[in-house]
C-alpha atoms as a PDB file:
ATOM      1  CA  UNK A   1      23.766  -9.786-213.679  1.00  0.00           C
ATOM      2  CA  UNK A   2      22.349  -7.281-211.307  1.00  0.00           C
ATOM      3  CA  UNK A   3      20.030  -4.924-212.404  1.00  0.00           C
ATOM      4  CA  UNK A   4      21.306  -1.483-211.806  1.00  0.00           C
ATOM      5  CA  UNK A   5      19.571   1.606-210.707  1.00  0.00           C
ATOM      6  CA  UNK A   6      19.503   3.244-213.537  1.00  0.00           C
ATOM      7  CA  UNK A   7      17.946   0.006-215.424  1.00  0.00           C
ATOM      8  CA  UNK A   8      15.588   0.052-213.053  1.00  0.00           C
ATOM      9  CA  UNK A   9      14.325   3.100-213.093  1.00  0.00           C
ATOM     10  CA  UNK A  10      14.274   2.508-216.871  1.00  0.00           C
ATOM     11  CA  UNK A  11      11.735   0.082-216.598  1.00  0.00           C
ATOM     12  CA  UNK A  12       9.339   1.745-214.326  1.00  0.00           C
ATOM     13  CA  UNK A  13       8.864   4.812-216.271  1.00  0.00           C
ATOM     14  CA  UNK A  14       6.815   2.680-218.269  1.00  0.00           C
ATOM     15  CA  UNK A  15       3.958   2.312-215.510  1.00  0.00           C
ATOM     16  CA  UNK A  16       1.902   4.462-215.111  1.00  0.00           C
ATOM     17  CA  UNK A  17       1.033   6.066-211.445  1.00  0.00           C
ATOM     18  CA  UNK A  18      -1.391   7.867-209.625  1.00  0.00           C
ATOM     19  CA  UNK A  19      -0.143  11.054-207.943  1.00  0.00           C
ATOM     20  CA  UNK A  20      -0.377  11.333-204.213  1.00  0.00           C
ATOM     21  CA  UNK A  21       0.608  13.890-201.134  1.00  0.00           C
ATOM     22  CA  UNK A  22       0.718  11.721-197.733  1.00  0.00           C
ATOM     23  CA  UNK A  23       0.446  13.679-194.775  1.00  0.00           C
ATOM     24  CA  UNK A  24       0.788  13.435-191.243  1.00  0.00           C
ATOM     25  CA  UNK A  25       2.224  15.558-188.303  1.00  0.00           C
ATOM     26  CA  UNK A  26       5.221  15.289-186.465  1.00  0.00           C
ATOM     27  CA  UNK A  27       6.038  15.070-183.210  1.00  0.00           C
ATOM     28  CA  UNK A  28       5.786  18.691-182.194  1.00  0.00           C
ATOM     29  CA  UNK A  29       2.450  18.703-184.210  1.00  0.00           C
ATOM     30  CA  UNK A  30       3.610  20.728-187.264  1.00  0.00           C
ATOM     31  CA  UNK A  31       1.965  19.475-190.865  1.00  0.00           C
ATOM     32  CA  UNK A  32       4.709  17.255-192.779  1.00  0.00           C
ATOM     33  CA  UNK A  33       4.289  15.324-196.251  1.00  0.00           C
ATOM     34  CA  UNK A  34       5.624  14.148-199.525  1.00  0.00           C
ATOM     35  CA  UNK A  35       5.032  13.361-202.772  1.00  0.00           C
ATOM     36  CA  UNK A  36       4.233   9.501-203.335  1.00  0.00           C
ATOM     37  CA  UNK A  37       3.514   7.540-206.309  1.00  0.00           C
ATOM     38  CA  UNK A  38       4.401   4.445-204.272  1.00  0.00           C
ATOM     39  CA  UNK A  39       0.843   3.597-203.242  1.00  0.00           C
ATOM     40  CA  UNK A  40      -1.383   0.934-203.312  1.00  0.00           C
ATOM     41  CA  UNK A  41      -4.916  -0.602-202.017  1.00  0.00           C
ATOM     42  CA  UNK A  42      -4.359  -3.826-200.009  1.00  0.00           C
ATOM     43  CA  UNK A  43      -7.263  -5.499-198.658  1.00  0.00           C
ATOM     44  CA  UNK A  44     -10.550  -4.519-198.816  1.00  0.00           C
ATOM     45  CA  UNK A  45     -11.705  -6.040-195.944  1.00  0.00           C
ATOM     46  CA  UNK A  46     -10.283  -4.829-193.684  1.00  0.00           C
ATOM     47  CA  UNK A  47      -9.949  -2.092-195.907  1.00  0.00           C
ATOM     48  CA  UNK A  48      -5.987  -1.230-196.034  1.00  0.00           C
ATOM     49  CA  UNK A  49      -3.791   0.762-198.132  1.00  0.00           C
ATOM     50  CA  UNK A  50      -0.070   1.185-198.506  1.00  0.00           C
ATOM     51  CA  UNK A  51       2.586   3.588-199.251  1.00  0.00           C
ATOM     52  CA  UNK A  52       6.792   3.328-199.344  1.00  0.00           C
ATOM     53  CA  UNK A  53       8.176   6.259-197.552  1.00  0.00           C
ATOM     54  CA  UNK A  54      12.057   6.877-198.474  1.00  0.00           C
ATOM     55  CA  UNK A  55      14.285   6.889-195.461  1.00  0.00           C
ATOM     56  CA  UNK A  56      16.272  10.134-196.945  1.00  0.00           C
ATOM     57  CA  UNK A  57      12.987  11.861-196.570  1.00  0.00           C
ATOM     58  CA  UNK A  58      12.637  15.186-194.752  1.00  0.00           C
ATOM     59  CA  UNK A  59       8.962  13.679-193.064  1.00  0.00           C
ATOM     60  CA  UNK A  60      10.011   9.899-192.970  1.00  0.00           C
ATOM     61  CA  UNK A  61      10.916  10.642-189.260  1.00  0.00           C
ATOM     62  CA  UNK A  62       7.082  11.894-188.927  1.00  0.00           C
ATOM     63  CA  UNK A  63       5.817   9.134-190.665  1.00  0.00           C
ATOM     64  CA  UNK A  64       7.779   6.595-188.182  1.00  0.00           C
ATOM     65  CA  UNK A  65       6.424   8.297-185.241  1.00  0.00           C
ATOM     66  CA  UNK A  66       2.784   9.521-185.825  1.00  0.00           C
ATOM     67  CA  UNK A  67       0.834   5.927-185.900  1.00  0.00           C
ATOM     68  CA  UNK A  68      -1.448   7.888-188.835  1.00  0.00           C
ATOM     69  CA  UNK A  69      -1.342   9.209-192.151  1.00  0.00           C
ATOM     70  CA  UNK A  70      -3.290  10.835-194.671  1.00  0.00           C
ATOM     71  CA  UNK A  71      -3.408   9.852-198.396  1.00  0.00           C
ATOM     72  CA  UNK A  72      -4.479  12.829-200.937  1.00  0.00           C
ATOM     73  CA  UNK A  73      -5.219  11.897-204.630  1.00  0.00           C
ATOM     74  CA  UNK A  74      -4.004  14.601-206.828  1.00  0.00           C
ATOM     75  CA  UNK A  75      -6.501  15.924-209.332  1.00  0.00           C
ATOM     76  CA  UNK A  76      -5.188  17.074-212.323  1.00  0.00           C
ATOM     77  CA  UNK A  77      -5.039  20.822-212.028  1.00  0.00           C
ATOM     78  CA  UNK A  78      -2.542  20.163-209.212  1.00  0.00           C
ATOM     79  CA  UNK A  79       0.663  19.216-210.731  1.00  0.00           C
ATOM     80  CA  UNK A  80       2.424  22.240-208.377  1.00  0.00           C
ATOM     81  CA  UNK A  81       1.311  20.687-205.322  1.00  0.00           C
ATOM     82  CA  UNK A  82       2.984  17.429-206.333  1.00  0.00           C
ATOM     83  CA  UNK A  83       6.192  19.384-207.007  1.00  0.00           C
ATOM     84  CA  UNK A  84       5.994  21.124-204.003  1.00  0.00           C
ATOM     85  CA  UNK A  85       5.592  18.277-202.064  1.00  0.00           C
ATOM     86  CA  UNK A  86       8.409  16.545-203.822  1.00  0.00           C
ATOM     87  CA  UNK A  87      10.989  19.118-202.734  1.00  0.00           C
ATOM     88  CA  UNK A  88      12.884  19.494-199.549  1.00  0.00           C
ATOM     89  CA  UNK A  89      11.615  22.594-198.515  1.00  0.00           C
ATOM     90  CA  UNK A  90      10.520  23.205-194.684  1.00  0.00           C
ATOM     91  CA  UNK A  91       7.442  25.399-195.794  1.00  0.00           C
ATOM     92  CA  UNK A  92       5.980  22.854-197.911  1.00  0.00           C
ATOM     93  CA  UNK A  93       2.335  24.100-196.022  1.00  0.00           C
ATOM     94  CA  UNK A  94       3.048  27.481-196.625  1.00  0.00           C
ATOM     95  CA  UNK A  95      -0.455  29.075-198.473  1.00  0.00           C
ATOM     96  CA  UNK A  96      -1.702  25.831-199.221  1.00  0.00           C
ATOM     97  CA  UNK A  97      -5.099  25.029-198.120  1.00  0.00           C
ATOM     98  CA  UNK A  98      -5.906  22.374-196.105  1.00  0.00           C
ATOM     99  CA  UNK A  99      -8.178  21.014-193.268  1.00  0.00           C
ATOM    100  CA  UNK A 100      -7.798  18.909-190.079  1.00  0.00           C
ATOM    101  CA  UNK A 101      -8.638  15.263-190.556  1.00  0.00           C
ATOM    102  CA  UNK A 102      -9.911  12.997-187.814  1.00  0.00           C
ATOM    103  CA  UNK A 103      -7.084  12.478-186.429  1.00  0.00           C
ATOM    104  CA  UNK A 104      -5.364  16.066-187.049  1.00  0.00           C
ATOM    105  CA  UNK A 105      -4.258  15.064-190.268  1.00  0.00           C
ATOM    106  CA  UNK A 106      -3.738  17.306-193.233  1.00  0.00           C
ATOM    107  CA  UNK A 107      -6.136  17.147-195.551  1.00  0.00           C
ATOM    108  CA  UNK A 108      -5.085  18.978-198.970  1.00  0.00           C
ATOM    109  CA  UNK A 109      -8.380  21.250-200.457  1.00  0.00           C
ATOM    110  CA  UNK A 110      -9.797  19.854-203.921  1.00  0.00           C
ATOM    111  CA  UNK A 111      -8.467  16.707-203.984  1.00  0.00           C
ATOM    112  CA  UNK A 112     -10.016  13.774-206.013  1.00  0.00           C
ATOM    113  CA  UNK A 113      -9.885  11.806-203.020  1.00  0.00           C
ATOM    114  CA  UNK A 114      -8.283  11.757-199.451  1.00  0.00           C
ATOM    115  CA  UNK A 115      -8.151   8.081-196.944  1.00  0.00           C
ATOM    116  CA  UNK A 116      -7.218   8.769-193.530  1.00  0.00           C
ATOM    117  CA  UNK A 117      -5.337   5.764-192.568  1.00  0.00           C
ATOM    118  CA  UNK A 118      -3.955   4.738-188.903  1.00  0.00           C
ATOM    119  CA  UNK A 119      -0.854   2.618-188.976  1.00  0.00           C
ATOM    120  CA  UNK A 120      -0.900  -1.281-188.339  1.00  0.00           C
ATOM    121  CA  UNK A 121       2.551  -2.354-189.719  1.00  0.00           C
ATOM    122  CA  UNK A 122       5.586  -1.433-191.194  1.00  0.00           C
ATOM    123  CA  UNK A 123       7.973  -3.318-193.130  1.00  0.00           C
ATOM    124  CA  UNK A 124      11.671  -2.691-194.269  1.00  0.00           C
ATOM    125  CA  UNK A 125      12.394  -2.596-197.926  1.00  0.00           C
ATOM    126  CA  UNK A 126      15.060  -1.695-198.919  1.00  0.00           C
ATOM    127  CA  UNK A 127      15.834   1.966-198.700  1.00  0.00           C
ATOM    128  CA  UNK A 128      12.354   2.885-197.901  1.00  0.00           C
ATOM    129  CA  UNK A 129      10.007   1.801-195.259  1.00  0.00           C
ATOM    130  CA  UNK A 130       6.481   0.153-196.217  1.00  0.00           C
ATOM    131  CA  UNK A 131       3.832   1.720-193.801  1.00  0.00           C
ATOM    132  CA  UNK A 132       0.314   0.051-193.848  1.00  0.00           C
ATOM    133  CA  UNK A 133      -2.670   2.141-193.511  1.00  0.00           C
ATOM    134  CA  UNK A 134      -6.147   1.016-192.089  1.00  0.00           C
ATOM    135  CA  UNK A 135      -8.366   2.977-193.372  1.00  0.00           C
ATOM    136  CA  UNK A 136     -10.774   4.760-191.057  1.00  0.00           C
ATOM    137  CA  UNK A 137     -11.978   8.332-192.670  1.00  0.00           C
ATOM    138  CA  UNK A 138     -12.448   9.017-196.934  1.00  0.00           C
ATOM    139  CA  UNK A 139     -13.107  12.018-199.050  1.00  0.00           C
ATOM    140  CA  UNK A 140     -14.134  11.462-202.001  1.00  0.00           C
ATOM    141  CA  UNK A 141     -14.670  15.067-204.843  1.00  0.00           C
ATOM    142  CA  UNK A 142     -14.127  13.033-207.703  1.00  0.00           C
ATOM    143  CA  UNK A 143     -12.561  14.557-211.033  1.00  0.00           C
ATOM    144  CA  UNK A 144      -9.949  13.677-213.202  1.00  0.00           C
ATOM    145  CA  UNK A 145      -6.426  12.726-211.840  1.00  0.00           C
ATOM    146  CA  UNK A 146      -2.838  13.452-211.967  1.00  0.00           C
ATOM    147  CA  UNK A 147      -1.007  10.904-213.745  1.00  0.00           C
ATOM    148  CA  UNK A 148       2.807  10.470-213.415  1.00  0.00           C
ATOM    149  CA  UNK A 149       4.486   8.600-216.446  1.00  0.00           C
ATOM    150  CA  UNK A 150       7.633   8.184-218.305  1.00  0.00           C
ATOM    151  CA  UNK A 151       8.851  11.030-216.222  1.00  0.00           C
ATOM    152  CA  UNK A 152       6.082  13.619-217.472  1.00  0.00           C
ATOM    153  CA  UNK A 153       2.377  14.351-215.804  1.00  0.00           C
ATOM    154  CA  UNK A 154      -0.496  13.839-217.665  1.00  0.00           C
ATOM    155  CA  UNK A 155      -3.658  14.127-217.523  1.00  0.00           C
ATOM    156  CA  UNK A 156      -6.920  12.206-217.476  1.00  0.00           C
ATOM    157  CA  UNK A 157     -10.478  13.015-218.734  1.00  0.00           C
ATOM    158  CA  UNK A 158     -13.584  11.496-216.997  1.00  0.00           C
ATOM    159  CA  UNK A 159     -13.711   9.161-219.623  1.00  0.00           C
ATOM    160  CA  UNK A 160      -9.554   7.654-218.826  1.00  0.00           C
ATOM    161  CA  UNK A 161      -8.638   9.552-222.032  1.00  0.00           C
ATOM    162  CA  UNK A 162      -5.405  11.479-222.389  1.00  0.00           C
END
């Protein structure tokens, strides 16, 4: 039997994810980005990361065009820039602080973390796209991060206590 959706979904509450904002810019230069959980590390030499952009997505156009893209790790004091980011809103930039990257990217203030990737591949899968990230620029603040899991955030101490 097929699993369905809702099975599926199911399933994956039960993993636990880092919270992330991935940036870029489209093509008339405006700031775009979303909300990701689906992110990964995938080499580490060269040094390449991954995230699954859905096709429905109000910046997945942005993301198909720019050839870069920014990944900020949510710390956990930021749990209303992940929503914000999550909604389809066109002001998703409005009065939050950020700085140019390298490459023009947005780079979201006080996060644990930010990579500034370029692009070297994209796959199909499925109803999103897989977009590969070399990664060419990091930020690292440090702090405790925003955890995503059976549909709730959570937090983490330095230690990786709840």
């Amino acid at each position: 039997m097929p699993v369905s959706a809702r099975e599926f979904r199911a399933a994956l509450r039960h993993f636990p994810a880092g919270v992330t904002v991935v940036t870029t810019r489209d093509a008339q230069g405006r700031p775009c980005g979303l909300t990701a959980s689906a992110f990964t590390s995938v080499s580490l030499d060269p040094p390449l990361v991954l995230v699954c952009v859905d096709h429905a997505a109000t910046a997945y156009p942005a993301f198909e065009a720019c050839g870069w893209f920014a990944v900020n790790v949510l710390g956990k004091s930021q749990e209303h820039l992940s929503r914000r980011f999550a909604a389809s809103r066109p002001d998703k930039f409005v009065g939050v602080a950020y700085r140019e990257g390298q490459a023009g990217l947005p780079i979201l203030e006080d996060v644990v973390a930010a990579l500034e990737c370029r692009l070297v591949h994209r796959y199909p899968g499925g109803d999103h796209t897989i977009f590969v990230g070399r990664v060419e620029g990091t930020t690292i603040a440090g702090g405790p991060p925003l955890v995503y899991f059976q549909g709730g955030y959570h937090h983490l101490d330095r230690d990786g206590r709840t």
